[in-house]
C-alpha atoms as a PDB file:
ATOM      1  CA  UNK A   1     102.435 227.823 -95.999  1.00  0.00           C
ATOM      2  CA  UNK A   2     101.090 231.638 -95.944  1.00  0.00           C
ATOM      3  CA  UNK A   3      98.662 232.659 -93.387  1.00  0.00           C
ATOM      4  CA  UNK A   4      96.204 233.478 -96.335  1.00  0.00           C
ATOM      5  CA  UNK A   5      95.971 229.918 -97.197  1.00  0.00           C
ATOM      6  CA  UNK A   6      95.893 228.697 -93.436  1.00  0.00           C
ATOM      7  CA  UNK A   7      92.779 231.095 -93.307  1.00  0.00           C
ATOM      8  CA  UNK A   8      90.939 229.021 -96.386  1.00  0.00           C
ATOM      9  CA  UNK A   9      92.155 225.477 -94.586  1.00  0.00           C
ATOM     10  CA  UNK A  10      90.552 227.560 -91.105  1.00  0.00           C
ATOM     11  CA  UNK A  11      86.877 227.957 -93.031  1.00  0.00           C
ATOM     12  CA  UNK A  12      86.704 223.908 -93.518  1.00  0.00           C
ATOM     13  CA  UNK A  13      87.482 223.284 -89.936  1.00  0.00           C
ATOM     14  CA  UNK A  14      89.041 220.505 -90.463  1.00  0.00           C
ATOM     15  CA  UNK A  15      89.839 219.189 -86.800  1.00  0.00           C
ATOM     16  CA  UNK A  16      90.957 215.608 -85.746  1.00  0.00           C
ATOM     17  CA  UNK A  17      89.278 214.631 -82.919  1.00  0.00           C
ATOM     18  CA  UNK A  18      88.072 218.169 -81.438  1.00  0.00           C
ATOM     19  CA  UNK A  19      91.928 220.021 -82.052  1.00  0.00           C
ATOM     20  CA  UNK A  20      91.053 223.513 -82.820  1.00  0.00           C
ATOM     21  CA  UNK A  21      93.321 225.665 -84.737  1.00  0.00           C
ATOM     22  CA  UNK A  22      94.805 228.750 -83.569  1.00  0.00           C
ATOM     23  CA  UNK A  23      92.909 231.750 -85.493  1.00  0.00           C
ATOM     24  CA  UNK A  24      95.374 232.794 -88.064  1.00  0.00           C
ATOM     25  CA  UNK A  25      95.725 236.510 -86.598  1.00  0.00           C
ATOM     26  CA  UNK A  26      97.298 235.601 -83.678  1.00  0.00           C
ATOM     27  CA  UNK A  27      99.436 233.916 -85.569  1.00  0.00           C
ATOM     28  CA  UNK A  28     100.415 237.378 -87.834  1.00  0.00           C
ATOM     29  CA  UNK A  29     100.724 239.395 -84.491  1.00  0.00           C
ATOM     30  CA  UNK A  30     103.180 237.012 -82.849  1.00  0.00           C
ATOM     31  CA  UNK A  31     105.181 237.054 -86.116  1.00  0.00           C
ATOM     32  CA  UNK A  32     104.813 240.819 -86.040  1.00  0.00           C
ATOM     33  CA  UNK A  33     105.997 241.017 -82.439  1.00  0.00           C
ATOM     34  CA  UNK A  34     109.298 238.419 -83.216  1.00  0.00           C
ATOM     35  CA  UNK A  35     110.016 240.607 -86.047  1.00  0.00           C
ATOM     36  CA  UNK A  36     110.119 243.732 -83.612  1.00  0.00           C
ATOM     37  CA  UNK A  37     112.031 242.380 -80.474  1.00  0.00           C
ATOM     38  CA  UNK A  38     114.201 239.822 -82.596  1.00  0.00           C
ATOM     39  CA  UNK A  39     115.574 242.142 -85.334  1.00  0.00           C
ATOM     40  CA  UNK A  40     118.381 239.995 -85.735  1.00  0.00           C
ATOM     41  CA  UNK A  41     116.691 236.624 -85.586  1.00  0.00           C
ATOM     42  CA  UNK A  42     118.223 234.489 -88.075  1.00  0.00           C
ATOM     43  CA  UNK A  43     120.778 232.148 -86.809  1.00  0.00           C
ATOM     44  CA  UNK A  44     119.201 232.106 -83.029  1.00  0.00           C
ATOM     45  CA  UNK A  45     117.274 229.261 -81.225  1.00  0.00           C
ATOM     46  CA  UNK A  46     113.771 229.091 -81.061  1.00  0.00           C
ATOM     47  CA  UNK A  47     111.228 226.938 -78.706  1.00  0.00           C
ATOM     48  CA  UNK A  48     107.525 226.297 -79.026  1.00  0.00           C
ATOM     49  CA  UNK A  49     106.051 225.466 -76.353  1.00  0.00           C
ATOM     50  CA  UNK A  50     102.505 223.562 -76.972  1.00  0.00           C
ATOM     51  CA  UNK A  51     103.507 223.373 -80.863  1.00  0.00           C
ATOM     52  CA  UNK A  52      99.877 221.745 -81.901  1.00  0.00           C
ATOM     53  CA  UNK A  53      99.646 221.499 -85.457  1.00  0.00           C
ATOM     54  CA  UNK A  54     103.342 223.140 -85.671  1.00  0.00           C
ATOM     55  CA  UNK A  55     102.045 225.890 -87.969  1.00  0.00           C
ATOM     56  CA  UNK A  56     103.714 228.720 -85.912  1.00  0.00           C
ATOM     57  CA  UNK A  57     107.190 226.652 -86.169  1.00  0.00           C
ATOM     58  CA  UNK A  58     106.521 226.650 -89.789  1.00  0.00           C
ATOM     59  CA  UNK A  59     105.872 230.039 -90.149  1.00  0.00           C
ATOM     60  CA  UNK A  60     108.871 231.738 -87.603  1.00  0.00           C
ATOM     61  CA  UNK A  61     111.234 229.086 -89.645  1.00  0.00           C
ATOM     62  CA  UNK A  62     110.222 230.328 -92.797  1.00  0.00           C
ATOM     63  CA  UNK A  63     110.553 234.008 -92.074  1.00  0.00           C
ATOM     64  CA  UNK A  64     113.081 234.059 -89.639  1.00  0.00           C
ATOM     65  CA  UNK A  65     115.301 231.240 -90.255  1.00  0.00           C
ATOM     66  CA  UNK A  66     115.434 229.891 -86.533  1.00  0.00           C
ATOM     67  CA  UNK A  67     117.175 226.870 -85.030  1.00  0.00           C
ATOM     68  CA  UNK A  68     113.395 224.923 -83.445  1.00  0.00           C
ATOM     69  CA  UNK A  69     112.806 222.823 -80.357  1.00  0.00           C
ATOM     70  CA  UNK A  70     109.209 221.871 -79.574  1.00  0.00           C
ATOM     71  CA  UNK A  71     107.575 220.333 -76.970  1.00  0.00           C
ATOM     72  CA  UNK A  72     103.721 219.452 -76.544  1.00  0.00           C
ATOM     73  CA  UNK A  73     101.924 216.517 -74.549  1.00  0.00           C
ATOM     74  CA  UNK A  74     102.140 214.489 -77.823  1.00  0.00           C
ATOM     75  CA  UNK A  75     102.899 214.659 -81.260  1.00  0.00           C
ATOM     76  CA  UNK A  76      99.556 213.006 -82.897  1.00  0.00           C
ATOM     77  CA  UNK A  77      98.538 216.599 -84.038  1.00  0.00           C
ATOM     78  CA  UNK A  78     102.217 217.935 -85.623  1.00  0.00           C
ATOM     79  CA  UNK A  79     100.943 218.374 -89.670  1.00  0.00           C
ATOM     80  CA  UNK A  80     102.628 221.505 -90.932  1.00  0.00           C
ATOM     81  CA  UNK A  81     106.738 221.187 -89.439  1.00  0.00           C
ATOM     82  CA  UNK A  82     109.186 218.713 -89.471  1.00  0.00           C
ATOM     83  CA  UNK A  83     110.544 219.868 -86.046  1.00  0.00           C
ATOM     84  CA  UNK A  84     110.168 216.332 -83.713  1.00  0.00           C
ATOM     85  CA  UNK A  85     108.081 217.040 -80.958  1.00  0.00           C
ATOM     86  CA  UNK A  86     109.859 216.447 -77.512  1.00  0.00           C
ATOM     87  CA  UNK A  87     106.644 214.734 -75.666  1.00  0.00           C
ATOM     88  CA  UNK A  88     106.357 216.591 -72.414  1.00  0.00           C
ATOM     89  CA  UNK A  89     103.652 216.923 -69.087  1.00  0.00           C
ATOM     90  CA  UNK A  90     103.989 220.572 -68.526  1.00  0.00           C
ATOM     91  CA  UNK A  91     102.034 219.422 -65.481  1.00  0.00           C
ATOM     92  CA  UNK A  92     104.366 217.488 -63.896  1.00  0.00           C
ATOM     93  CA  UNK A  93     107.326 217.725 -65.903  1.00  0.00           C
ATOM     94  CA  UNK A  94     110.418 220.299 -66.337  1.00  0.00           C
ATOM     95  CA  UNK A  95     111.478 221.043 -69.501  1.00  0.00           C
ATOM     96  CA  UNK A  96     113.515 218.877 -71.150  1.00  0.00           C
ATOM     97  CA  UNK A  97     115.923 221.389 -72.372  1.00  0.00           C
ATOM     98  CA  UNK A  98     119.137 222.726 -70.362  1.00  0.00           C
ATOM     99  CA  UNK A  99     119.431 226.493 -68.610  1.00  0.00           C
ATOM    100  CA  UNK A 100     119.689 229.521 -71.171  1.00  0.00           C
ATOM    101  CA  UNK A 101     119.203 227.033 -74.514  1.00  0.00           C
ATOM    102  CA  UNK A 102     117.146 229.780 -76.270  1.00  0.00           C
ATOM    103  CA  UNK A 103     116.782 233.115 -77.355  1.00  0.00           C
ATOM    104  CA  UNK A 104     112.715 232.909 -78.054  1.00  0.00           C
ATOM    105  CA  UNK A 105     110.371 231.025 -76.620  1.00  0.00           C
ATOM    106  CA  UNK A 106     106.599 230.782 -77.618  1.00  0.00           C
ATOM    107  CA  UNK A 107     103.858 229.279 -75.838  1.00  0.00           C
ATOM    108  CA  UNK A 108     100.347 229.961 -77.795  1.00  0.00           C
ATOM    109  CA  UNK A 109      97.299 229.262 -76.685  1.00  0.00           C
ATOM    110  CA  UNK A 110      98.719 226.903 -74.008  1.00  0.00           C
ATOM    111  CA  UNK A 111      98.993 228.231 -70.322  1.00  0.00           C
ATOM    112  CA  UNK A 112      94.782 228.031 -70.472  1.00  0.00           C
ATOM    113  CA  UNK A 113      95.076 224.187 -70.370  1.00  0.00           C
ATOM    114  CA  UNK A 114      97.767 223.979 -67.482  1.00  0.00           C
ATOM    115  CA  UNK A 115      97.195 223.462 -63.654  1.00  0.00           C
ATOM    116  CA  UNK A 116      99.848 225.567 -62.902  1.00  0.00           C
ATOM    117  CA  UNK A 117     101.441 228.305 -65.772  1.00  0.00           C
ATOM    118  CA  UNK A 118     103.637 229.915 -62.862  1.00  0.00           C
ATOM    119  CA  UNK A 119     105.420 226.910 -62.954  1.00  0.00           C
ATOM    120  CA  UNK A 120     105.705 226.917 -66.626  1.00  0.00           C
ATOM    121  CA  UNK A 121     106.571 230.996 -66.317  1.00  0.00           C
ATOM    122  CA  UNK A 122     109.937 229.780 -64.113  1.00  0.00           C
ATOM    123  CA  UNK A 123     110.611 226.926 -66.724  1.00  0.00           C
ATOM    124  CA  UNK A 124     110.331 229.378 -69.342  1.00  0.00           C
ATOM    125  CA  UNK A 125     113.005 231.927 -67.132  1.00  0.00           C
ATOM    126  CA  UNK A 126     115.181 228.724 -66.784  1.00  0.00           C
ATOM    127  CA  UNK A 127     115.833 227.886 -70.597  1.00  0.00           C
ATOM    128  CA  UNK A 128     115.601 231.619 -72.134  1.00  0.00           C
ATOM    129  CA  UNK A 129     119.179 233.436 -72.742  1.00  0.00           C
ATOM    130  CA  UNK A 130     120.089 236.344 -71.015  1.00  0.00           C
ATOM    131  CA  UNK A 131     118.398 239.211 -72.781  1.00  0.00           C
ATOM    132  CA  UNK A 132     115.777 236.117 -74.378  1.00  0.00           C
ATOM    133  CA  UNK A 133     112.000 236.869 -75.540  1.00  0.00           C
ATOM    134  CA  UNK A 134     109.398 235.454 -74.413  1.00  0.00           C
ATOM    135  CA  UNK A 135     105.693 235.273 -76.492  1.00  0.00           C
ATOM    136  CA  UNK A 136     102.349 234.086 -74.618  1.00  0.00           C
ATOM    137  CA  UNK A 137      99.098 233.899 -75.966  1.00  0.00           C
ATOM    138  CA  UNK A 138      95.622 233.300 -74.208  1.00  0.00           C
ATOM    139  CA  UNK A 139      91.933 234.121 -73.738  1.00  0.00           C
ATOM    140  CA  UNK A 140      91.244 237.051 -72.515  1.00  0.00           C
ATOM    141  CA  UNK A 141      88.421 236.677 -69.547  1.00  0.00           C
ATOM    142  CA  UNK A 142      88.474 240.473 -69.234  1.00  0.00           C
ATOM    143  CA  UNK A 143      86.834 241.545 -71.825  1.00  0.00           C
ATOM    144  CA  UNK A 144      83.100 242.661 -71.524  1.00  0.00           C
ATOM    145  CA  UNK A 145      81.517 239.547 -73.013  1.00  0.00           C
ATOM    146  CA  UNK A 146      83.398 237.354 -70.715  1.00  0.00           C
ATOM    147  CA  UNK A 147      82.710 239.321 -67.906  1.00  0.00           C
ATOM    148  CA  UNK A 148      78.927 239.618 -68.746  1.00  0.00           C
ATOM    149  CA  UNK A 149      79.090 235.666 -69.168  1.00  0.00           C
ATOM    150  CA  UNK A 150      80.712 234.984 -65.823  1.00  0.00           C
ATOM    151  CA  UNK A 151      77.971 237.705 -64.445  1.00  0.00           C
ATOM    152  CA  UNK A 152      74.745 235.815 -65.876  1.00  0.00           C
ATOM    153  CA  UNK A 153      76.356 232.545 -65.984  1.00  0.00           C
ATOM    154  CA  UNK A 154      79.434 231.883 -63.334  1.00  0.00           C
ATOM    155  CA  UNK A 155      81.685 230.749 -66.455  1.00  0.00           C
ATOM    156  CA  UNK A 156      84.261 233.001 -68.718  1.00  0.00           C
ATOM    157  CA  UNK A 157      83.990 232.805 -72.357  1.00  0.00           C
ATOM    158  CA  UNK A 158      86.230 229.975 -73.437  1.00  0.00           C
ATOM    159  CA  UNK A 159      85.887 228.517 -70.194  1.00  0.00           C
ATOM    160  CA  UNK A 160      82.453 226.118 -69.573  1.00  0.00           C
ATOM    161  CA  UNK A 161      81.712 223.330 -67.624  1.00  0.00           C
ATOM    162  CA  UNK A 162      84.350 220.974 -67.676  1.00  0.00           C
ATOM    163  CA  UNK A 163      83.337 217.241 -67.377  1.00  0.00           C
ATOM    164  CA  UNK A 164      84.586 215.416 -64.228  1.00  0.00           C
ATOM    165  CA  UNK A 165      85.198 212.221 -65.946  1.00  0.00           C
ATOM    166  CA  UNK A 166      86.595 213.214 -69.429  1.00  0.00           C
ATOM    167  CA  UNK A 167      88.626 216.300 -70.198  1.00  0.00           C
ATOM    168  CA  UNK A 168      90.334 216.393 -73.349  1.00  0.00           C
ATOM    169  CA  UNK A 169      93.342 218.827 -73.805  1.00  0.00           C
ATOM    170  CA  UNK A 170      93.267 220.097 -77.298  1.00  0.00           C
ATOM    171  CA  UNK A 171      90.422 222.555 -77.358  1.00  0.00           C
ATOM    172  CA  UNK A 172      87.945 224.644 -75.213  1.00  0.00           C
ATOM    173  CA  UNK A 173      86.742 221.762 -73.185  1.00  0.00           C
ATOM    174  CA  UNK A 174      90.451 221.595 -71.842  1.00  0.00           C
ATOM    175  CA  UNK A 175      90.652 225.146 -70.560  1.00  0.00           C
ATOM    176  CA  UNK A 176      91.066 225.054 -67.102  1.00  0.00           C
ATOM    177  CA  UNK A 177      92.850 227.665 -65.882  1.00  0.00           C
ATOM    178  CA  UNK A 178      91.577 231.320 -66.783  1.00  0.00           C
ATOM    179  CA  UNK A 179      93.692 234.034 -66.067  1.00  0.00           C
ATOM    180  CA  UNK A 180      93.677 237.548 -66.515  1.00  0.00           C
ATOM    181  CA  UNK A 181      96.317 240.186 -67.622  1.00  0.00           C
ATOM    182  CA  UNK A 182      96.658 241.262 -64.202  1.00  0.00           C
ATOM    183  CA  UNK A 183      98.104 237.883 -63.100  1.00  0.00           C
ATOM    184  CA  UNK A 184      99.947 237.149 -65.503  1.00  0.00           C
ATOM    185  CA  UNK A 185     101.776 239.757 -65.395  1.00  0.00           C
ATOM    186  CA  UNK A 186     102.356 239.733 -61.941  1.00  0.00           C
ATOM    187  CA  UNK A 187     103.579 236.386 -62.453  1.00  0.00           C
ATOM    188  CA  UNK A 188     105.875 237.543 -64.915  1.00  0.00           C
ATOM    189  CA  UNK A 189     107.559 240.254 -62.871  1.00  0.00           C
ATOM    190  CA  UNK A 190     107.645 238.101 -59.897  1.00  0.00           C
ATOM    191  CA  UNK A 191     109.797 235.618 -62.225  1.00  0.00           C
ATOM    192  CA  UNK A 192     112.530 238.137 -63.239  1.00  0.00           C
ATOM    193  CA  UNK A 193     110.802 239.128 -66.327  1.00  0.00           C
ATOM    194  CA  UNK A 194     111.390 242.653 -67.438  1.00  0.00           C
ATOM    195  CA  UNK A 195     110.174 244.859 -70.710  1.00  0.00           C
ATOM    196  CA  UNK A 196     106.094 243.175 -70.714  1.00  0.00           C
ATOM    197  CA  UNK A 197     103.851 244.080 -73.189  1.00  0.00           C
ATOM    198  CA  UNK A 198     100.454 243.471 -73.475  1.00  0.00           C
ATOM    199  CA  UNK A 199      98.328 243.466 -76.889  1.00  0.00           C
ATOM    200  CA  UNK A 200      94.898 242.171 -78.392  1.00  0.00           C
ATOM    201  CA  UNK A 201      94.407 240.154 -81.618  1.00  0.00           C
ATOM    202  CA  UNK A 202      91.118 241.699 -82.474  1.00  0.00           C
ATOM    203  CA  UNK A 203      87.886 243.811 -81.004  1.00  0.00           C
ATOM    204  CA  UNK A 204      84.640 241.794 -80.531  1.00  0.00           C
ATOM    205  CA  UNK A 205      82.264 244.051 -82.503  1.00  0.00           C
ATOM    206  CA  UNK A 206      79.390 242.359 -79.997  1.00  0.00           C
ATOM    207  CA  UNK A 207      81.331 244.026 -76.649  1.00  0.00           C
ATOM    208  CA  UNK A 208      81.053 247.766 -78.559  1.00  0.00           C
ATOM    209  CA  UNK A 209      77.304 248.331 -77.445  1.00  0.00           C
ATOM    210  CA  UNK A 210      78.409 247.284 -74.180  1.00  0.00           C
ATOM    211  CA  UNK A 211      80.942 249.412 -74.114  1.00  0.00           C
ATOM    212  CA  UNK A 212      79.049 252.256 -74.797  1.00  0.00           C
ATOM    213  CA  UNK A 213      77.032 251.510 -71.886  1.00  0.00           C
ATOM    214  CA  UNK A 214      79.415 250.795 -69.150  1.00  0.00           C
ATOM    215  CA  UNK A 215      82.427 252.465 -70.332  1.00  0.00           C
ATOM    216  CA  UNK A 216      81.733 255.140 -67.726  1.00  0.00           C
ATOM    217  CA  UNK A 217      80.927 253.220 -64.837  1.00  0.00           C
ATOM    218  CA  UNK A 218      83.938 250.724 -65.245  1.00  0.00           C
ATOM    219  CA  UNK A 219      85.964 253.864 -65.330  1.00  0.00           C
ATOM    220  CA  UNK A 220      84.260 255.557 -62.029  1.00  0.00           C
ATOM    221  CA  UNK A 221      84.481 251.852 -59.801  1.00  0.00           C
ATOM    222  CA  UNK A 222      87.657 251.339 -61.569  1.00  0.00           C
ATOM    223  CA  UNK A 223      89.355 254.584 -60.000  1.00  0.00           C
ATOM    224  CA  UNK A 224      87.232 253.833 -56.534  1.00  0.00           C
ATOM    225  CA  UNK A 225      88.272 250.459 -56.110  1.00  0.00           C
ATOM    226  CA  UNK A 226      91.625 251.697 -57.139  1.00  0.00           C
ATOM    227  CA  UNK A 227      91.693 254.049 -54.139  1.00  0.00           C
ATOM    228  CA  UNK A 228      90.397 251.603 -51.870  1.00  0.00           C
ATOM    229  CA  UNK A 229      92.659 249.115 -52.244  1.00  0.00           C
ATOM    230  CA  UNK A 230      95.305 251.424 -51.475  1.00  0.00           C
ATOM    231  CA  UNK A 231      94.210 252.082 -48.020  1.00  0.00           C
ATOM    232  CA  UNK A 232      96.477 251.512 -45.101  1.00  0.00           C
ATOM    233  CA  UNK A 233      94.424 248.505 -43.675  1.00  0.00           C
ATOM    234  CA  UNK A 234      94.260 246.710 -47.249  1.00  0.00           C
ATOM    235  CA  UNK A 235      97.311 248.279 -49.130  1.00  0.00           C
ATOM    236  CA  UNK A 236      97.509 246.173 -52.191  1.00  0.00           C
ATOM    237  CA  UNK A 237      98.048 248.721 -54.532  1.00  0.00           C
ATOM    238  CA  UNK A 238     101.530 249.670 -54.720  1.00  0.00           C
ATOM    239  CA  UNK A 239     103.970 251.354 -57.425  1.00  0.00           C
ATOM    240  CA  UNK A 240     104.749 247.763 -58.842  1.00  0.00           C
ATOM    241  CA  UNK A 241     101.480 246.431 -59.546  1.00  0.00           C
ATOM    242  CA  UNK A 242      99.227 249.741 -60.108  1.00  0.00           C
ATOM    243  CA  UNK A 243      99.502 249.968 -63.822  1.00  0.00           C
ATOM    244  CA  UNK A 244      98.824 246.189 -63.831  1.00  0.00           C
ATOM    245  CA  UNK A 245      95.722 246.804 -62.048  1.00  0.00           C
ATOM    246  CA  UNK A 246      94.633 249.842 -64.002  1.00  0.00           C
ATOM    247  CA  UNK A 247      94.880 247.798 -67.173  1.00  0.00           C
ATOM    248  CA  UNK A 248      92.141 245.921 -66.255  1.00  0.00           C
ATOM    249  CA  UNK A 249      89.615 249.294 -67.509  1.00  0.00           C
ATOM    250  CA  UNK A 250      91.103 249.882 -70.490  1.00  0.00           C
ATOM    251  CA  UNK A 251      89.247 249.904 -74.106  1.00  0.00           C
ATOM    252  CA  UNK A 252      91.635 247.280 -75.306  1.00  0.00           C
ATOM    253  CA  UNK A 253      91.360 244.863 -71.937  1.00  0.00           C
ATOM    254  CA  UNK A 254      87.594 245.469 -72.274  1.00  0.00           C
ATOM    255  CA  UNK A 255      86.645 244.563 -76.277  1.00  0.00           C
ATOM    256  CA  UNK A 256      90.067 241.728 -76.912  1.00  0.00           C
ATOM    257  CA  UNK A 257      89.298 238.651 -77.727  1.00  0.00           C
ATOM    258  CA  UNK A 258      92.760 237.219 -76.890  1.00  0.00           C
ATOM    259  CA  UNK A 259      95.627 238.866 -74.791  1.00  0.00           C
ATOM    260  CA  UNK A 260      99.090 238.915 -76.719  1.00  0.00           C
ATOM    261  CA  UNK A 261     102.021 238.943 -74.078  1.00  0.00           C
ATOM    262  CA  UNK A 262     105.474 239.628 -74.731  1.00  0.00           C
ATOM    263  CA  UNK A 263     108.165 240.314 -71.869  1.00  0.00           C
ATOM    264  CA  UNK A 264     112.137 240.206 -72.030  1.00  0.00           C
ATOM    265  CA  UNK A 265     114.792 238.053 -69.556  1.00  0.00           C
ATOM    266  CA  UNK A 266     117.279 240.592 -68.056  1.00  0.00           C
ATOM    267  CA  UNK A 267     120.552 240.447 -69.627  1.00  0.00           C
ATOM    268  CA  UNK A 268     122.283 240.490 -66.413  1.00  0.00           C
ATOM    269  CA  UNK A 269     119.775 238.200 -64.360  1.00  0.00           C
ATOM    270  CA  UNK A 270     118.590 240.438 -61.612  1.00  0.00           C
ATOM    271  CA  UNK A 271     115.329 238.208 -59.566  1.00  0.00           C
ATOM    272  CA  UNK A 272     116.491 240.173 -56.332  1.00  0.00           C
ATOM    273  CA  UNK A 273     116.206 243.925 -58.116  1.00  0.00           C
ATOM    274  CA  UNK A 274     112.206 243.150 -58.996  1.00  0.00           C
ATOM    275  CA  UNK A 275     110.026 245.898 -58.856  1.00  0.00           C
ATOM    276  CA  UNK A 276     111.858 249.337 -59.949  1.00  0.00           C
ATOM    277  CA  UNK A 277     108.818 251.243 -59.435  1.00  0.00           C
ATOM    278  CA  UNK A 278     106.713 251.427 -62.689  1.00  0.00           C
ATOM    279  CA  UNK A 279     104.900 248.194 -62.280  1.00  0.00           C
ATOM    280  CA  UNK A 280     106.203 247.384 -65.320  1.00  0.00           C
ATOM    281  CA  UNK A 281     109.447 246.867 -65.121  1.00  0.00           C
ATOM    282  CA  UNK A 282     112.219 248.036 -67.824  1.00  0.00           C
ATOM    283  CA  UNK A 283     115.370 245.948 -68.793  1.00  0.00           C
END
């Protein structure tokens, strides 16, 4: 199926009990991004993590020619792949897949609905190759709209209320867990992930007046807070984390709707030699 006529399908929202489908231009970036750090993809192993609908696994088989594993916490809402869907509680449960089994791993719109996605970052570790990719997509809370949500309401943007009593884990109403670029990558690093990446699917053309506006400022208590938090009695700004915390002020962290994450496993796995200095770390 091309991504054009996922889009039409998209425009009927046709959902089965509240599943939402992944906007198709996530989708095209994540293909983009396999196409760039997998040049030589066809013939290696591929897992999807939280496969939904298994359109991704449809679309990475058909242009790449990968050998698919997929897990999710069922398999009611598999339409578009024949991959079988290994049931899993990413919760509670390891993966159900033995140590370097893969040489991509993909996890879309997924880490949002889990308790605990450092966890799932140190499963993902586990089961990727030496020199293996892995892809993570999810909202980003950093952008203005969210933040001027949380400011005027307390809640993120794809993050509300969430019922005590009934929590379903297929859409919005299952988001639990927002986090922002800067943790996740620190979680990533702190892993033995080398070579991240960070990327947007789209601008929100309703954050650009807001932009305009606080552009400047954001900038200014950026740079102050920056310099605060390096002070002696504080000191949490270091040369591993500061670009991760300077991210947080930049154009594309401030209008992106979702945050596009790519890092690389070492070849030679090297947990001990974290943190080389650049905050991001090189393989």
């Amino acid at each position: 199926m091309s991504l054009q006529k996922y889009r039409g399908l998209r425009l009927k929202r046709p959902t089965r009990r509240g599943f939402v489908p992944t906007p198709p231009l996530i989708y095209e970036i994540v293909l983009e991004r396999i196409g760039k750090l997998l040049p030589k993809a066809e013939g290696q192993t591929h897992l999807d993590i939280g496969a939904g609908n298994g359109l991704l696994l449809r679309l990475v088989q058909e242009r790449f020619g990968l050998e698919q594993c997929a897990c999710d916490y069922t398999d009611e809402f598999i339409k578009y792949s024949a991959v079988s869907i290994d049931r899993v509680n990413l919760d509670e449960q390891r993966l159900p897949y033995s140590d370097s089994r893969f040489d991509l791993v993909t996890c879309v719109e997924t880490i949002e609905h889990l308790e605990n996605f450092r966890a799932l970052l140190r499963e993902i570790y586990r089961v990727l190759k030496p020199a293996g990719v892995v892809i993570i997509t999810t909202p980003n809370i950093l952008n203005l709209r969210s933040r001027l949500r949380f400011l005027t309401f307390g809640f993120h943007s794809m993050f509300g209320p969430l019922r005590v009593q009934r929590q379903e884990n297929f859409d919005t109403r299952g988001h639990i867990s927002p986090t922002s670029w800067f943790y996740l990558g620190h979680a990533l690093l702190q892993t033995g992930f080398c070579d991240l990446d960070v990327t947007v699917d789209r601008f929100q053309r309703r954050s650009f007046l807001s932009l305009a506006i606080l552009y400047l400022p954001i900038r200014l208590m950026s740079a102050l807070n920056l310099g605060l938090e390096r002070r002696s009695n504080i000191a949490s700004i270091d040369s591993d984390n500061e670009s991760l915390a300077r991210d947080a002020a930049r154009t594309p962290l401030l209008l992106g709707r979702t945050l596009i994450i790519s890092a690389r496993k070492p070849a030679v796995s090297s947990r001990a030699s974290r943190g080389s200095g650049d905050g991001v770390k090189n393989c």
